[in-house]
C-alpha atoms as a PDB file:
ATOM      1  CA  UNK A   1      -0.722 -12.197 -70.193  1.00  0.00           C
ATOM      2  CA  UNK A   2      -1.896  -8.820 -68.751  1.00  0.00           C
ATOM      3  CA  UNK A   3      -0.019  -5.669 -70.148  1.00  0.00           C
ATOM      4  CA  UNK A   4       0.852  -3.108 -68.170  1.00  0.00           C
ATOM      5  CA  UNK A   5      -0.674   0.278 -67.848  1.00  0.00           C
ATOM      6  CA  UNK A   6       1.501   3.306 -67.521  1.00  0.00           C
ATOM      7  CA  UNK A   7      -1.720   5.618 -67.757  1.00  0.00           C
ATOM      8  CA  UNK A   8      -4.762   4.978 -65.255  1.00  0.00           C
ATOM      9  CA  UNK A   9      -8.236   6.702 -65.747  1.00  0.00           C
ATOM     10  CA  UNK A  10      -9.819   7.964 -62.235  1.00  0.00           C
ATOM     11  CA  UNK A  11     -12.150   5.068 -62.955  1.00  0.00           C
ATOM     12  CA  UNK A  12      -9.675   2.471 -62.943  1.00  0.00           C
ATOM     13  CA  UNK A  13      -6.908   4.274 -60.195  1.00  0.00           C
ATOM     14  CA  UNK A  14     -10.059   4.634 -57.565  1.00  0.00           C
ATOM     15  CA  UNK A  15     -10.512   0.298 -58.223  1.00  0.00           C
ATOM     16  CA  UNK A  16      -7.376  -0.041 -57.441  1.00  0.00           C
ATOM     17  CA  UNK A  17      -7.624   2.181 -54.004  1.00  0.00           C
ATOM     18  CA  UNK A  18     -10.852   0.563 -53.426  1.00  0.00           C
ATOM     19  CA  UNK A  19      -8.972  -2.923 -53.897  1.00  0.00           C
ATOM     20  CA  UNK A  20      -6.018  -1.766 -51.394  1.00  0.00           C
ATOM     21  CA  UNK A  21      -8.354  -0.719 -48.854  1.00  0.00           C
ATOM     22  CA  UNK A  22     -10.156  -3.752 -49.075  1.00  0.00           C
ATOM     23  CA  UNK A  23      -6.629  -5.977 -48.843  1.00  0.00           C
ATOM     24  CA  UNK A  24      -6.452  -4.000 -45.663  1.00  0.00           C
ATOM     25  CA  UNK A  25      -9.583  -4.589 -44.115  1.00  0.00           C
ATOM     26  CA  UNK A  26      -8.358  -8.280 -44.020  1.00  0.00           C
ATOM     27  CA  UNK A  27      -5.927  -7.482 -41.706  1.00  0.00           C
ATOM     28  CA  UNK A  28      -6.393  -8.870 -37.891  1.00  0.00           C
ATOM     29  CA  UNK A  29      -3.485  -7.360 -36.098  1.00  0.00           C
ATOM     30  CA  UNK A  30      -1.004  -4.391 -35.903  1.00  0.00           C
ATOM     31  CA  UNK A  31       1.203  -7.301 -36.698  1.00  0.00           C
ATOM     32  CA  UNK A  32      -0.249  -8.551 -39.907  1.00  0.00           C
ATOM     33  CA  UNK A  33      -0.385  -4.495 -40.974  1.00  0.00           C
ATOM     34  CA  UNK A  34       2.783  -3.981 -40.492  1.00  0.00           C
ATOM     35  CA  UNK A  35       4.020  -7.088 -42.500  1.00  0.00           C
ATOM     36  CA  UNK A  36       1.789  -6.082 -44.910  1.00  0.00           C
ATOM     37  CA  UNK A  37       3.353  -2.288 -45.274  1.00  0.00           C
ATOM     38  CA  UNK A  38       6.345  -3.031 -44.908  1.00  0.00           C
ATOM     39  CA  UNK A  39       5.773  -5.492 -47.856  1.00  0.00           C
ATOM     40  CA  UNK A  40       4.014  -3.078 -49.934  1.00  0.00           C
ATOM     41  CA  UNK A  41       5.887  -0.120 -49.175  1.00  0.00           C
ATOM     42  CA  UNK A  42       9.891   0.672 -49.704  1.00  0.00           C
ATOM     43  CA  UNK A  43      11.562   1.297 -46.125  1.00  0.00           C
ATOM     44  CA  UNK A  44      11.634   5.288 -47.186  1.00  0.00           C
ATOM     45  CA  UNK A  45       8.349   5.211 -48.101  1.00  0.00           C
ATOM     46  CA  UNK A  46       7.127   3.917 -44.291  1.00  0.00           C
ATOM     47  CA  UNK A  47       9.054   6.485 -42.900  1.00  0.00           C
ATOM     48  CA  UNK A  48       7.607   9.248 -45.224  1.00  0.00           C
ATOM     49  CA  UNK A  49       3.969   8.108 -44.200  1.00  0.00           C
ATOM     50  CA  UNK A  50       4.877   7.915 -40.753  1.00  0.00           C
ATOM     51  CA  UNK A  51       6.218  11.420 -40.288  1.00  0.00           C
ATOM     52  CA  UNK A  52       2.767  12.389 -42.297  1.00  0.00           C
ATOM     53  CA  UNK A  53       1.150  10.997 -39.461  1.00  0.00           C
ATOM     54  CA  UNK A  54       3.120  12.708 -36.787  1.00  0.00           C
ATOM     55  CA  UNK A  55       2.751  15.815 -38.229  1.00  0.00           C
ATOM     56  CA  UNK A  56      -1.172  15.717 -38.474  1.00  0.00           C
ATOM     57  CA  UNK A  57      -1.226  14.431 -34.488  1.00  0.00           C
ATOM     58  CA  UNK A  58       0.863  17.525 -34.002  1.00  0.00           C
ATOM     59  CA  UNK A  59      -1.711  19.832 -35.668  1.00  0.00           C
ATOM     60  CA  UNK A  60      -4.938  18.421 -34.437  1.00  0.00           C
ATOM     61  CA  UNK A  61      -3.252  19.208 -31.466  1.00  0.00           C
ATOM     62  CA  UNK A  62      -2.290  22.797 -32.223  1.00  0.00           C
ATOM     63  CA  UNK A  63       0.989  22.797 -32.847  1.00  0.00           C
ATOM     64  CA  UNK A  64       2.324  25.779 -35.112  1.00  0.00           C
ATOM     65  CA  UNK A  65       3.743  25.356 -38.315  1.00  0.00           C
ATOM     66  CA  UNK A  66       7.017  26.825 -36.380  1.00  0.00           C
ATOM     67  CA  UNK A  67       6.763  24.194 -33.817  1.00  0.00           C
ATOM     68  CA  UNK A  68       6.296  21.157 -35.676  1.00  0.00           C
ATOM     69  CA  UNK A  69       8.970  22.312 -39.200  1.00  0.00           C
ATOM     70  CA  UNK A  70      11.911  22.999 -35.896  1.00  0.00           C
ATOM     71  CA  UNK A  71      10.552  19.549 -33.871  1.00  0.00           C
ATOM     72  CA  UNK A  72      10.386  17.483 -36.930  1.00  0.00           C
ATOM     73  CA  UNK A  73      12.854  19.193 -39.502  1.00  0.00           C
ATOM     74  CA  UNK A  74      10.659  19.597 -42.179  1.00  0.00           C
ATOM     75  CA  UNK A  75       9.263  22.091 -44.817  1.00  0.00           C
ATOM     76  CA  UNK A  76       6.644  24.755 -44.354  1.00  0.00           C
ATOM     77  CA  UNK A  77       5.180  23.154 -47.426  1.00  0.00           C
ATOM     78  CA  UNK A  78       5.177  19.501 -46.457  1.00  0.00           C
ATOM     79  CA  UNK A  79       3.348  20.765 -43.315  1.00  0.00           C
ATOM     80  CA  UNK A  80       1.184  22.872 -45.192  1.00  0.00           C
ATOM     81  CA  UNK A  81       0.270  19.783 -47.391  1.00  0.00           C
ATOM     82  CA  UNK A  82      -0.672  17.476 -44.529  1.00  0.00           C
ATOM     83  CA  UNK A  83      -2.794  20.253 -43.387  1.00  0.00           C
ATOM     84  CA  UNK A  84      -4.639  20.999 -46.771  1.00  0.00           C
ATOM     85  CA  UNK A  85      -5.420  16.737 -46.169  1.00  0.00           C
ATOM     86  CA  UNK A  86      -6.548  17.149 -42.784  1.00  0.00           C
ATOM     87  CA  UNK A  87      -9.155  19.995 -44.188  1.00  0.00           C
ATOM     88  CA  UNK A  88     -10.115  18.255 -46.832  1.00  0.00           C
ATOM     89  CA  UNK A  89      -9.953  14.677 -46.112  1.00  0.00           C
ATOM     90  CA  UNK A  90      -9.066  14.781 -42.325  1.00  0.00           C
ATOM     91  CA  UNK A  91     -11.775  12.388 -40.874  1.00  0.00           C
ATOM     92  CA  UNK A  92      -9.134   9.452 -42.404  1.00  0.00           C
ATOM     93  CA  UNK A  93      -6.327  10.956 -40.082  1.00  0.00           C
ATOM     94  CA  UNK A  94      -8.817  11.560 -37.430  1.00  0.00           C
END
């Protein structure tokens, strides 16, 4: 019986991304995606990704920070956060 680990090293948390993404790339349809997230993920958690989403469309498209926290009803920082991601990592959203 495996035991459970509360602690991860990077070593071990970037084999587990590396296993998710693979999990995904066996995917054939939107369908089967969604089945699959809606599996892995908790309802709220969907919903949190998706508005993540949203808000990077709405700043590639060059939306303000205004714009998109009155639209969307959410923090300066949660935008601000998505927007650190798109600089750093935004090919992924892209």
């Amino acid at each position: 019986m495996h035991r459970l680990k509360i602690k991860l090293t990077k070593q071990e948390q970037e084999g587990l991304f590396i296993k998710l993404a693979k999990s995904l790339a066996l995917l054939h349809n939107p369908i089967e995606m969604a089945q699959f997230l809606k599996d892995l993920l908790s309802e709220v958690e969907v919903l949190m990704l998706a508005r993540r989403l949203q808000i990077a469309e709405l700043l590639i498209a060059g939306f303000t920070y205004e714009q998109i926290r009155e639209e969307m009803k959410v923090s300066q920082g949660t935008i601000a956060r998505v927007q650190t991601w798109l600089d750093l990592y935004g090919e992924g959203y892209r």
